[in-house]
N, C-alpha and C. Protein backbone atom coordinates (compact mmCIF):
# COMPACT_ATOMS: atom_id res chain seq x y z
N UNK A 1 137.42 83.28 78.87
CA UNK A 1 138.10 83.52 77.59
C UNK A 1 137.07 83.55 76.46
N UNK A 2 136.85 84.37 75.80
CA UNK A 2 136.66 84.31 74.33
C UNK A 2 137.01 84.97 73.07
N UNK A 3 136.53 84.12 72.37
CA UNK A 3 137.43 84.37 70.61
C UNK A 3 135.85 85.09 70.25
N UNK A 4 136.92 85.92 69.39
CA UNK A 4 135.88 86.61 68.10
C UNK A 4 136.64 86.10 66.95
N UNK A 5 134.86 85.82 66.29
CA UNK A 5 135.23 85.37 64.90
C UNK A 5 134.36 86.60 63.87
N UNK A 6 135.65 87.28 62.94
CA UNK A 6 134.88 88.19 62.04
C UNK A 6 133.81 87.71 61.53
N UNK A 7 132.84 88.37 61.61
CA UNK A 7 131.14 87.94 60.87
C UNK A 7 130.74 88.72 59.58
N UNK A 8 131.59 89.32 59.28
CA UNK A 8 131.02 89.97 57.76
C UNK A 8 130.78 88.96 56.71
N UNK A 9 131.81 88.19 55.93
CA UNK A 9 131.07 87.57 55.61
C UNK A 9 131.94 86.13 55.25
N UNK A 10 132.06 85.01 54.61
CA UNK A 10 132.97 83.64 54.48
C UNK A 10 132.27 82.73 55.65
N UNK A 11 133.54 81.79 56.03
CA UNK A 11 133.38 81.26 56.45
C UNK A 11 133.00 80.93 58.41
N UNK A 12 132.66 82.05 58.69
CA UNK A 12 132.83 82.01 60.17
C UNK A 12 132.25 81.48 60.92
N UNK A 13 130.79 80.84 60.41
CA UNK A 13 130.09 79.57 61.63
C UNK A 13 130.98 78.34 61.21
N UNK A 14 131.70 78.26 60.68
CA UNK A 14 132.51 76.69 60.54
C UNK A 14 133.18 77.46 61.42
N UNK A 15 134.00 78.57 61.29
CA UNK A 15 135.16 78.35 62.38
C UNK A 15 134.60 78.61 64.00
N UNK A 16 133.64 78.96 64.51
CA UNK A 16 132.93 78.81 65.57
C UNK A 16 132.88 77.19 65.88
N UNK A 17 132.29 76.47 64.93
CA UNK A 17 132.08 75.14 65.31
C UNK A 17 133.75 74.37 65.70
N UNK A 18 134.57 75.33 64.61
CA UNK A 18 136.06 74.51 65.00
C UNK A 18 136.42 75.11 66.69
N UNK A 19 136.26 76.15 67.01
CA UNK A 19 136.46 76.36 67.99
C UNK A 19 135.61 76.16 69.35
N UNK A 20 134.44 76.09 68.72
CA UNK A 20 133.88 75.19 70.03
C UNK A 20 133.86 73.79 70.43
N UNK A 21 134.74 73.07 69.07
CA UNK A 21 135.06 71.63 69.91
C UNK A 21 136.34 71.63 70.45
N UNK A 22 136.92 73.00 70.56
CA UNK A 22 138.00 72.92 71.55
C UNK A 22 137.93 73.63 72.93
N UNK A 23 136.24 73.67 73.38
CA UNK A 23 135.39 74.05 74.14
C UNK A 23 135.85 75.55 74.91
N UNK A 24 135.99 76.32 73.37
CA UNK A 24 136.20 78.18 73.90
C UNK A 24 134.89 78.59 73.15
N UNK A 25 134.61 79.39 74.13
CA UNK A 25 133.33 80.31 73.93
C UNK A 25 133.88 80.93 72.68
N UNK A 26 132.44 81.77 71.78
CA UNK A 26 133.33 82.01 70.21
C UNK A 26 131.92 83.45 70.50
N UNK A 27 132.19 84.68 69.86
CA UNK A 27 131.07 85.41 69.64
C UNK A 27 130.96 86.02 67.99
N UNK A 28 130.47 86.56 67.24
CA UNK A 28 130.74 86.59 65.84
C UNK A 28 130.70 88.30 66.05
N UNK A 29 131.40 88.52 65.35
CA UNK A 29 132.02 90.09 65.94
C UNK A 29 131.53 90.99 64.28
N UNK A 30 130.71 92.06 64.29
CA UNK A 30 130.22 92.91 63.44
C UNK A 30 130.56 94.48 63.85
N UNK A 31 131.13 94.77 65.26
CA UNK A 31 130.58 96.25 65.75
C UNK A 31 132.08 96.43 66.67
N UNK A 32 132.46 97.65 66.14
CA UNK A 32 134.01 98.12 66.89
C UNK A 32 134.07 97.45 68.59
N UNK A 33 132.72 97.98 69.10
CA UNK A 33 132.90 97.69 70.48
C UNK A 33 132.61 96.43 71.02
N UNK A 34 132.65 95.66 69.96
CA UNK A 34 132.66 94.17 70.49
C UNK A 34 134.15 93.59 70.74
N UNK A 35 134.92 94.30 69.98
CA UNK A 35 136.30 93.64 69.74
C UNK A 35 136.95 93.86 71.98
N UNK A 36 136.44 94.97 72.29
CA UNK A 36 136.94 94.85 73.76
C UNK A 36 137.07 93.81 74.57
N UNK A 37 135.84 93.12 74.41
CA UNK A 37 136.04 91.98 75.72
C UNK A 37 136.85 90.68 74.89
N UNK A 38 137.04 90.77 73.73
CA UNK A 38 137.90 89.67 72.91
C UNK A 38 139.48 89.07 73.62
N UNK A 39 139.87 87.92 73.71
CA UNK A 39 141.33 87.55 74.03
C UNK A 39 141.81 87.49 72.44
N UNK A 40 141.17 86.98 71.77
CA UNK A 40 141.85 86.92 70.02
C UNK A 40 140.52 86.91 69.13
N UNK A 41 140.81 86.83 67.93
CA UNK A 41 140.24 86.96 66.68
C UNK A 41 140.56 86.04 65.61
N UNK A 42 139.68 85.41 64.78
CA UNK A 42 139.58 84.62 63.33
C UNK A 42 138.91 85.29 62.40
N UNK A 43 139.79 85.59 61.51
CA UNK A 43 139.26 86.47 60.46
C UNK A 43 139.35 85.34 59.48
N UNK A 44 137.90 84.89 58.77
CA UNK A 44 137.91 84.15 58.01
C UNK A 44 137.93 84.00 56.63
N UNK A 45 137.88 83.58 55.65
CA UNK A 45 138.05 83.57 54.41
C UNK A 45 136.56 84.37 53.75
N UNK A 46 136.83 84.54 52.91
CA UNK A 46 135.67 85.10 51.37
C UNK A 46 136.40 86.07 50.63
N UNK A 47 136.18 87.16 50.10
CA UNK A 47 136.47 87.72 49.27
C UNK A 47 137.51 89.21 49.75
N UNK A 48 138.87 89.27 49.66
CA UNK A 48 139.40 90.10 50.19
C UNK A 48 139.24 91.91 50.07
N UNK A 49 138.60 91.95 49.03
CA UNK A 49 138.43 93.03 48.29
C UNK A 49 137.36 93.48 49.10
N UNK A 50 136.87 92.79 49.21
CA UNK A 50 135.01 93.45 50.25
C UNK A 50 135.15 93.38 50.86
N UNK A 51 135.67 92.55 52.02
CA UNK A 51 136.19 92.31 53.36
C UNK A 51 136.78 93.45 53.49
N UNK A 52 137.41 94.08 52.90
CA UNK A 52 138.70 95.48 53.46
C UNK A 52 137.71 96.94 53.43
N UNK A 53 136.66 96.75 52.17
CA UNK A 53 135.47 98.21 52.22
C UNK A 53 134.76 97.43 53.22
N UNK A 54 134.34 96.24 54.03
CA UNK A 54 133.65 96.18 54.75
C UNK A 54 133.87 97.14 56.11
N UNK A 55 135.04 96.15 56.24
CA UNK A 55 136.27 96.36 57.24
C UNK A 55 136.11 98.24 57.73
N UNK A 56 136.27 98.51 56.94
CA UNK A 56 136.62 100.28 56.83
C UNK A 56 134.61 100.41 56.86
N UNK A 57 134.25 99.91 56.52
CA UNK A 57 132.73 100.48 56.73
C UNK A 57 131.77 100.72 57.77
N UNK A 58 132.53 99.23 58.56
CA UNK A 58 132.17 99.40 60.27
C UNK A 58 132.82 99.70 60.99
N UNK A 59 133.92 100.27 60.31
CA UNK A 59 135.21 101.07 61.64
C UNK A 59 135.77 100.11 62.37
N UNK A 60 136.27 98.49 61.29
CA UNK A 60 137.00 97.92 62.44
C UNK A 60 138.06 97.66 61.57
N UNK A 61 138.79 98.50 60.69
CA UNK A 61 139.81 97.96 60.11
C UNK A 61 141.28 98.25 61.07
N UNK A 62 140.71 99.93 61.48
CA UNK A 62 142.07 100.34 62.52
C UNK A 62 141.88 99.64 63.88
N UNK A 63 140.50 99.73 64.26
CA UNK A 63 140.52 98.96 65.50
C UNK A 63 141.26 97.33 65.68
N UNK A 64 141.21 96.81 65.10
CA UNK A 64 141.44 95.40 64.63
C UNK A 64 143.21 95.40 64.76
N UNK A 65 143.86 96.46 63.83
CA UNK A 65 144.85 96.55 63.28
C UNK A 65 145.76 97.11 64.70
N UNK A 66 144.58 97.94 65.52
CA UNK A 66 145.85 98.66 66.48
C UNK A 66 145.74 97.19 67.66
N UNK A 67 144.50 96.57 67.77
CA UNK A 67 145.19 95.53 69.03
C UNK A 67 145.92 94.56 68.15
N UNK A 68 145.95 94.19 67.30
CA UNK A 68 147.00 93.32 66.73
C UNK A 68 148.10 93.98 67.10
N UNK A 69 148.49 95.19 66.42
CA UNK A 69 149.83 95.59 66.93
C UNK A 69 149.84 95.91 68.70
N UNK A 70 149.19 95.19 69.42
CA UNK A 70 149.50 95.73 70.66
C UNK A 70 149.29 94.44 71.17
N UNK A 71 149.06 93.06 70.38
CA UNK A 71 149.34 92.02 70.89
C UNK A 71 148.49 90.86 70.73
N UNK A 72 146.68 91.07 70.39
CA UNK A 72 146.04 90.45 70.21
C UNK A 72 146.20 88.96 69.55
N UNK A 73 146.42 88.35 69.68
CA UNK A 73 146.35 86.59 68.82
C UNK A 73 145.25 87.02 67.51
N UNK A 74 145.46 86.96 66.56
CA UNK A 74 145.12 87.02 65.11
C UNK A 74 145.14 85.64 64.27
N UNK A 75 143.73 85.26 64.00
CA UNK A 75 143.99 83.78 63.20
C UNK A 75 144.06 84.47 61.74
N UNK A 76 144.52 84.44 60.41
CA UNK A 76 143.56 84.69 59.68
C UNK A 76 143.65 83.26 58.44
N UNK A 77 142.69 83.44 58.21
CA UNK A 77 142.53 82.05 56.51
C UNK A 77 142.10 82.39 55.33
N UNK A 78 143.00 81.91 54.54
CA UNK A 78 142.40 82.73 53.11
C UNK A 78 142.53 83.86 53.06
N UNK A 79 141.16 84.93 52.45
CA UNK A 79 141.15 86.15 52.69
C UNK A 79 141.84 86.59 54.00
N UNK A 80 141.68 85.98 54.86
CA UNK A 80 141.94 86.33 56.00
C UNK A 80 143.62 86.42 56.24
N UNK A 81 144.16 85.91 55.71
CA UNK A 81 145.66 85.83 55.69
C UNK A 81 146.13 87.39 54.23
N UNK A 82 145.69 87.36 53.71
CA UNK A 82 145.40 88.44 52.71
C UNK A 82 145.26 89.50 53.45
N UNK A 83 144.17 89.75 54.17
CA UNK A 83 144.08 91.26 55.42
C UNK A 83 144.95 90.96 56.29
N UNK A 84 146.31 90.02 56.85
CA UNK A 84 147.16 90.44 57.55
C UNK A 84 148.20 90.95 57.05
N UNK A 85 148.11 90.48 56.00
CA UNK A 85 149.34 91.11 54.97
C UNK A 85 150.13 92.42 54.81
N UNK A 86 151.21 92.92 55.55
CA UNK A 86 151.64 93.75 54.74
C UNK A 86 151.91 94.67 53.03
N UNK A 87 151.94 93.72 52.46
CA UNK A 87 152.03 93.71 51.13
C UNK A 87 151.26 92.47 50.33
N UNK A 88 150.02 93.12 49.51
CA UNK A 88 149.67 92.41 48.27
C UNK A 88 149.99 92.92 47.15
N UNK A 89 150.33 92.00 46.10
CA UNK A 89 151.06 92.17 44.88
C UNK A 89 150.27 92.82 44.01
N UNK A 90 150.45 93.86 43.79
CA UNK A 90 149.02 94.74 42.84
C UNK A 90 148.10 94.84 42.90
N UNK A 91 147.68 95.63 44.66
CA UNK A 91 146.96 96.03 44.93
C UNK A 91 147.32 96.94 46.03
N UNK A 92 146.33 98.09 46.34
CA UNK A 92 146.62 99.00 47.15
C UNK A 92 145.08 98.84 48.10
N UNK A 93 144.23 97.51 48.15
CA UNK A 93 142.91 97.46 48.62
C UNK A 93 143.51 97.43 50.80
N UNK A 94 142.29 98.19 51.60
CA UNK A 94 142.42 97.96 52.56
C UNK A 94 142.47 96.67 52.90
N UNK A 95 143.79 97.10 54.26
CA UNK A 95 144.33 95.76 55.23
C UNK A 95 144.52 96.20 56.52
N UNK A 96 144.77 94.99 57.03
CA UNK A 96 145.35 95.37 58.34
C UNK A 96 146.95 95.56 58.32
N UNK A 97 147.30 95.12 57.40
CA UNK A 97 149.11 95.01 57.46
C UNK A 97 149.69 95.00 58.77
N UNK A 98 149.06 93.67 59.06
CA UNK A 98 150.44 93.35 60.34
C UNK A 98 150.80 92.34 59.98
N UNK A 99 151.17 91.66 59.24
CA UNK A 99 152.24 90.52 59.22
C UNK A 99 153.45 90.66 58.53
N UNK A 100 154.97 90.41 58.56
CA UNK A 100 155.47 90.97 57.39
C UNK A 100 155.73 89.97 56.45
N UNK A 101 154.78 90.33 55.61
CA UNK A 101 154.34 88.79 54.45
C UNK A 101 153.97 89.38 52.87
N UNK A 102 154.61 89.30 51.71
CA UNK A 102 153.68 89.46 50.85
C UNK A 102 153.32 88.56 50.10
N UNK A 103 151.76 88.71 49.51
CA UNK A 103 150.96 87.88 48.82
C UNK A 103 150.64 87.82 47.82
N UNK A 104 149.98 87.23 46.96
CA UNK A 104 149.39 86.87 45.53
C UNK A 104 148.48 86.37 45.94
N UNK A 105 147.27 87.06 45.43
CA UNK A 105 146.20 86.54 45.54
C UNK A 105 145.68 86.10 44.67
N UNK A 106 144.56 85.05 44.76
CA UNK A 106 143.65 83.89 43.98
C UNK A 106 145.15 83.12 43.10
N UNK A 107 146.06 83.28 44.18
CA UNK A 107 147.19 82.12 43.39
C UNK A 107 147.43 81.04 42.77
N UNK A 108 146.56 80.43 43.07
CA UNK A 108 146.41 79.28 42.54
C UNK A 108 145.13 79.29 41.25
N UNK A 109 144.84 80.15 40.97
CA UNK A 109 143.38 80.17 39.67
C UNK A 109 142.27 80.40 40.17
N UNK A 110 141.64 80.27 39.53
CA UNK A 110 139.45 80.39 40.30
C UNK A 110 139.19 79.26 40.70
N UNK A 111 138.30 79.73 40.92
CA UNK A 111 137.12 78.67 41.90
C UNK A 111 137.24 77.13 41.37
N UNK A 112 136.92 77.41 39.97
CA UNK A 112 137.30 75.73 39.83
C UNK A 112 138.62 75.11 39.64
N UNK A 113 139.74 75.92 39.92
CA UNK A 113 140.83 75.25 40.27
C UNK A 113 140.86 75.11 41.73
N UNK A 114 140.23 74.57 42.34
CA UNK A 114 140.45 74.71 44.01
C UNK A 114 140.18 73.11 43.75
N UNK A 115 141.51 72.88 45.38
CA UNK A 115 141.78 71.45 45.20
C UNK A 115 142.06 71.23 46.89
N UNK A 116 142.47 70.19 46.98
CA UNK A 116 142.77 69.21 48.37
C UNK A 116 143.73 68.88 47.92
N UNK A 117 144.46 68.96 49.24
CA UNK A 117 146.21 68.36 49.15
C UNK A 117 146.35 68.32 50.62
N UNK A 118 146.96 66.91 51.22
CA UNK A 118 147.42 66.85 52.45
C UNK A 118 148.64 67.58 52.31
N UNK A 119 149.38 68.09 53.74
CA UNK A 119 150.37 69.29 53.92
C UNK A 119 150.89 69.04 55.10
N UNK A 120 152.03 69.17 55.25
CA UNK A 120 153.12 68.36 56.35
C UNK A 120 153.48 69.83 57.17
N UNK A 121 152.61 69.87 58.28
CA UNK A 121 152.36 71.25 58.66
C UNK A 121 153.62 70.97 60.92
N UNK A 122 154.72 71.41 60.48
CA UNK A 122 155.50 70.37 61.35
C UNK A 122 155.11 70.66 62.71
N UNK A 123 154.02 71.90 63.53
CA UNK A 123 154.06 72.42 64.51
C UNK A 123 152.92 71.69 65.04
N UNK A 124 151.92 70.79 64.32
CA UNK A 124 150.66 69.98 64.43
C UNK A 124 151.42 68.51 64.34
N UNK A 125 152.36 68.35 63.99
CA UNK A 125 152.73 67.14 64.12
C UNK A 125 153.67 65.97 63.26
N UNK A 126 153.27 64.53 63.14
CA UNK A 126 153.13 63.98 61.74
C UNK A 126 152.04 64.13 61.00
N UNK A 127 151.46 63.76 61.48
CA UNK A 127 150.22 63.34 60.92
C UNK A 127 149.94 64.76 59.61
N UNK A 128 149.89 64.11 58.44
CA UNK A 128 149.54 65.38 57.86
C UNK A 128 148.24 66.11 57.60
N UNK A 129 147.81 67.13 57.07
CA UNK A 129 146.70 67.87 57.79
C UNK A 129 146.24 68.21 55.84
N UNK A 130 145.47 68.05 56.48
CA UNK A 130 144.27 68.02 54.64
C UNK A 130 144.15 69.39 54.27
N UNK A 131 144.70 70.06 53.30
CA UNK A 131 144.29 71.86 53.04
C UNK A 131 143.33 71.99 51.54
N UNK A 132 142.05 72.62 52.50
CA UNK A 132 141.51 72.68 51.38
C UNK A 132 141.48 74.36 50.48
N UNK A 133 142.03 74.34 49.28
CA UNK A 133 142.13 75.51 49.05
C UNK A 133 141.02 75.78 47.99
N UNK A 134 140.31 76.89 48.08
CA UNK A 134 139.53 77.64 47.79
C UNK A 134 140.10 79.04 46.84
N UNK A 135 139.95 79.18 45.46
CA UNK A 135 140.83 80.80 45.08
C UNK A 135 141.77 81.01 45.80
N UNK A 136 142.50 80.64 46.53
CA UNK A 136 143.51 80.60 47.30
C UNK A 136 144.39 81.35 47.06
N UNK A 137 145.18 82.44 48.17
CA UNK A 137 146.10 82.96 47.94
C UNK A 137 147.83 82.10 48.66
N UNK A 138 148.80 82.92 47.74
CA UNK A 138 150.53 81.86 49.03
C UNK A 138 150.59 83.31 48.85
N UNK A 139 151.84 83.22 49.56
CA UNK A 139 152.53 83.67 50.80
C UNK A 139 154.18 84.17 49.71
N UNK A 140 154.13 84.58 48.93
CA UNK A 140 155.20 85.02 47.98
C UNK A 140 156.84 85.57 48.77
N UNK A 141 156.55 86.08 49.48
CA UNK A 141 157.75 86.37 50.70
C UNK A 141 157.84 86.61 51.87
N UNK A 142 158.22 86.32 52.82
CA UNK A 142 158.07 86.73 54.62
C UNK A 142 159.51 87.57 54.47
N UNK A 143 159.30 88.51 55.96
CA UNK A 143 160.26 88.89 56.75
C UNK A 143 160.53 88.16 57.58
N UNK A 144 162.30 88.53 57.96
CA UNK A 144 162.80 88.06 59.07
C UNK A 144 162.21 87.06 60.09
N UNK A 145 161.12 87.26 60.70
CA UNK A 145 160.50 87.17 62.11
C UNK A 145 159.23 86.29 61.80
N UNK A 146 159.45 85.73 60.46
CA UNK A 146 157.91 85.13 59.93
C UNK A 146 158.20 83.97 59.60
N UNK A 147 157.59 82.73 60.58
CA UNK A 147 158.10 81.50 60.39
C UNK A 147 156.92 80.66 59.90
N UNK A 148 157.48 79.70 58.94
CA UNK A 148 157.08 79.31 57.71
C UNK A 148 156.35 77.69 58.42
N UNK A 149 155.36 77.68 58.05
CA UNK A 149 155.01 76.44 58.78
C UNK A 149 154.34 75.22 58.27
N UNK A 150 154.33 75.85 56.42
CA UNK A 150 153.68 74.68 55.55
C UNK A 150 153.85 75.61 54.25
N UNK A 151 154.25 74.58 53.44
CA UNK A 151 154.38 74.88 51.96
C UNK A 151 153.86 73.55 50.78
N UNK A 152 153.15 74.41 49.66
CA UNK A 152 152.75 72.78 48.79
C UNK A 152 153.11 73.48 47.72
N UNK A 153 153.90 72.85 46.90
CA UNK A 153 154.39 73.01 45.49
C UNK A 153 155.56 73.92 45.47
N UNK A 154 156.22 74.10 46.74
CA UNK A 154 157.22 75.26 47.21
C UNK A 154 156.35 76.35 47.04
N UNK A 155 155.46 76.78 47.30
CA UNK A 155 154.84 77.65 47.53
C UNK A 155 154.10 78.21 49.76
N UNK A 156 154.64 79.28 49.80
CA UNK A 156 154.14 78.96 50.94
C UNK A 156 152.60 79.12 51.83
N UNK A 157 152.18 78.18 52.29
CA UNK A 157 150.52 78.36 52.56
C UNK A 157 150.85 78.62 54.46
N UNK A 158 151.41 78.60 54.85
CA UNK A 158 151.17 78.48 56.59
C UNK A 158 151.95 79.39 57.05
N UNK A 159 151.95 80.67 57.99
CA UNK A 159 153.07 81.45 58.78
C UNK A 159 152.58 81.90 59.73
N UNK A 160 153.39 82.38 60.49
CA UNK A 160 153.19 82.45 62.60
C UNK A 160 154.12 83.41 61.75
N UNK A 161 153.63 84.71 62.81
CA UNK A 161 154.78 85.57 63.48
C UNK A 161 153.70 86.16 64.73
N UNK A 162 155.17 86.04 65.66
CA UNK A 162 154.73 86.56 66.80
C UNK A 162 152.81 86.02 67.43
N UNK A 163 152.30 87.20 67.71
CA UNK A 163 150.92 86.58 67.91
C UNK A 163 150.10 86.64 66.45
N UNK A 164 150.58 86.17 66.04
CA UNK A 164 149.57 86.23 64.22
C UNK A 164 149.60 84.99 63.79
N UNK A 165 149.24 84.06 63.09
CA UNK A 165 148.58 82.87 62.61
C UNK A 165 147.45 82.50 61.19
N UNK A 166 148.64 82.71 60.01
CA UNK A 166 147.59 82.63 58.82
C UNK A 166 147.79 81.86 58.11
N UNK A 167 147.13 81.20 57.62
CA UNK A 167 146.98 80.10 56.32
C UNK A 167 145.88 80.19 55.40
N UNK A 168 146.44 80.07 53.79
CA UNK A 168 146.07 79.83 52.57
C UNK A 168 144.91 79.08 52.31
N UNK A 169 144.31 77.97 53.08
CA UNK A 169 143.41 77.23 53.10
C UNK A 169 142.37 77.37 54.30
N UNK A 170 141.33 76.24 54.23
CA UNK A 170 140.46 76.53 54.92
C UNK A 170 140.80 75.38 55.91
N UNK A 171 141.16 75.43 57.64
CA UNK A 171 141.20 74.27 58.26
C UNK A 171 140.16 74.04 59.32
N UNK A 172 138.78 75.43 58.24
CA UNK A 172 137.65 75.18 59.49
C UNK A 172 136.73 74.44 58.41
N UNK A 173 136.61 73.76 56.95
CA UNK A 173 135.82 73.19 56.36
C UNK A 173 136.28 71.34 56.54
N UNK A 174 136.98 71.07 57.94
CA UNK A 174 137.64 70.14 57.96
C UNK A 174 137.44 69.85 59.09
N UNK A 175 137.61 68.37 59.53
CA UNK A 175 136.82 68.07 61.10
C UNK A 175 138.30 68.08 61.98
N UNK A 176 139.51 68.12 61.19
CA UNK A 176 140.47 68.39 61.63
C UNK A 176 141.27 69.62 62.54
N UNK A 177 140.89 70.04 63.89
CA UNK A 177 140.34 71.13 64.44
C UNK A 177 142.25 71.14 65.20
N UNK A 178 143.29 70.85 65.06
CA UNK A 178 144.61 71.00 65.05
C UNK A 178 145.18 72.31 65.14
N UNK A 179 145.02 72.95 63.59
CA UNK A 179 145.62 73.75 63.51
C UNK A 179 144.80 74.88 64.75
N UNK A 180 143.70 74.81 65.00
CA UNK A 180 142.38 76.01 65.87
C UNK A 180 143.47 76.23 67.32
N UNK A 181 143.41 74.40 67.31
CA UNK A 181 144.29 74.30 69.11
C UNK A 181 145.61 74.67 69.28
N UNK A 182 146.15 74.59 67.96
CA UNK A 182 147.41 75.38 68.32
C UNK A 182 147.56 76.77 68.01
N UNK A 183 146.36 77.55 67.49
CA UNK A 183 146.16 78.41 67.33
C UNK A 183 146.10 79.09 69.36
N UNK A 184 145.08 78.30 69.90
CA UNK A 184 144.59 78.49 71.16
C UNK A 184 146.03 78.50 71.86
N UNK A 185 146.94 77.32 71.36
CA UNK A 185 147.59 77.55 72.32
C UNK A 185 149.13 79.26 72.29
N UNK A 186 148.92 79.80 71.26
CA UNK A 186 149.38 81.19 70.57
C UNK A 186 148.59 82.13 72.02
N UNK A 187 146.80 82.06 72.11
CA UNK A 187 146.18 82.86 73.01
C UNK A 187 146.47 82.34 74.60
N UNK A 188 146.93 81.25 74.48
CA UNK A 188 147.26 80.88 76.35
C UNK A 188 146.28 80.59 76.61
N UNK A 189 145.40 79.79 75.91
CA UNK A 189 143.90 79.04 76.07
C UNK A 189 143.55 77.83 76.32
N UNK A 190 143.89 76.72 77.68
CA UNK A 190 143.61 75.72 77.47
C UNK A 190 143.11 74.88 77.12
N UNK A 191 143.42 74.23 75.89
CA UNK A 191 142.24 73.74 75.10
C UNK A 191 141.78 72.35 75.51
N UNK A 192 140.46 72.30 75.59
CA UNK A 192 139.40 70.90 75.66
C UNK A 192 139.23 70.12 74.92
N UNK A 193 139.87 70.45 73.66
CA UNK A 193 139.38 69.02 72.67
C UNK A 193 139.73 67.93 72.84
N UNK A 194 139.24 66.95 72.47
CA UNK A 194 139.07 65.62 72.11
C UNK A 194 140.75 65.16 71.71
C-alpha cells in the first residue's frame, strides 16, 4: 500500500511523518505518472490559488480529479479541502470539485488570526482533537451525501463524503495522528500506530 502526499507546496513532510507513524509507506507526488501506483492521496494545505495554477501546470489537476471520481480515498486540509470543493464563494480559481461542499476561504481572517481550539470530532472519539487553524477556510454548505464531522463556532471544519476526507485545519502540525488512521481506515489500510 501506498499514499501519495501532494508535494507542490504546504505542508506535506508533516503529513508523511503523520502517516508514517501509522506505518504506511508515503511517496511525495509532483508528476501525473506517479499518481498510478497510489491507493490514496493527501493534498495538503498552503495557498489555494497556486496550488490550482500549480495543479493545472503539471497536468495533475484532471488526473487527480478523474481517480477521485472513480474512487480514490482523497485526504484534503486546508487548502486542500478548498481543491475538493465543488463550489468556492467568489471564485472561479482551479479545483478538483469533487466534494459537494461550498467554501469561504481564509474564513476565519489572516495569518495572525490563526488560533487553536480543541474540536469534538465524534468519528475519532471522546477525546477531543486540537485544530490548528491556519487562514483557514469552513465549509459554508454540504450536499445531501456530505457528512459533517466537526464544527467550531457553528461553523463547519470536518466532512467525509464517500471516499473524500477534508478538514479546515492542520491535523498533521499535531502529534495527534487520529484523524490520518481514520483516514487509513476510508483506504482499507491497516493501520500500525501506536
Amino acid at each position: 500500500m501506498l499514499v501519495g502526499v501532494l508535494a507542490l507546496q504546504g505542508a506535506f513532510r508533516e503529513h508523511q511523518k503523520a502517516l508514517k507513524a501509522c506505518g504506511v509507506n508515503t511517496v511525495q507526488v509532483r508528476k501525473p505518472e506517479q499518481l498510478d501506483e497510489l491507493n490514496a492521496l493527501v493534498i495538503p494545505g498552503g495557498e489555494s490559488t497556486t496550488m490550482g495554477k500549480l495543479l493545472l501546470q503539471f497536468d495533475l489537476l484532471d488526473a487527480i480529479a478523474d481517480l477521485g471520481r472513480k474512487g480514490m480515498p482523497i485526504f484534503g486540509t486546508c487548502a486542500g479541502l478548498i481543491m475538493l470543493a465543488k463550489d468556492i464563494i467568489g471564485s472561479d480559481q482551479p479545483r478538483l470539485g469533487l466534494m459537494d461542499i461550498k467554501v469561504e476561504r481564509n474564513a476565519f481572517g489572516r495569518q495572525v488570526f490563526s488560533f487553536e481550539s480543541e474540536l469534538d470530532i465524534p468519528p475519532l472519539g471522546a477525546k477531543p482533537f486540537q485544530g490548528i487553524f491556519i487562514r483557514a477556510p469552513y465549509v459554508v454548505d454540504v450536499g445531501p451525501g456530505v457528512d459533517i464531522w466537526a464544527e467550531y463556532d457553528s461553523k463547519i471544519v470536518c466532512v467525509k463524503q464517500d471516499n473524500l476526507l477534508a478538514a479546515a485545519f492542520h491535523p498533521e502540525l499535531t502529534d495527534d495522528i487520529r484523524l490520518h488512521r481514520k483516514f487509513l481506515d476510508i483506504v482499507n489500510i491497516e493501520p500500525k500506530c501506536i
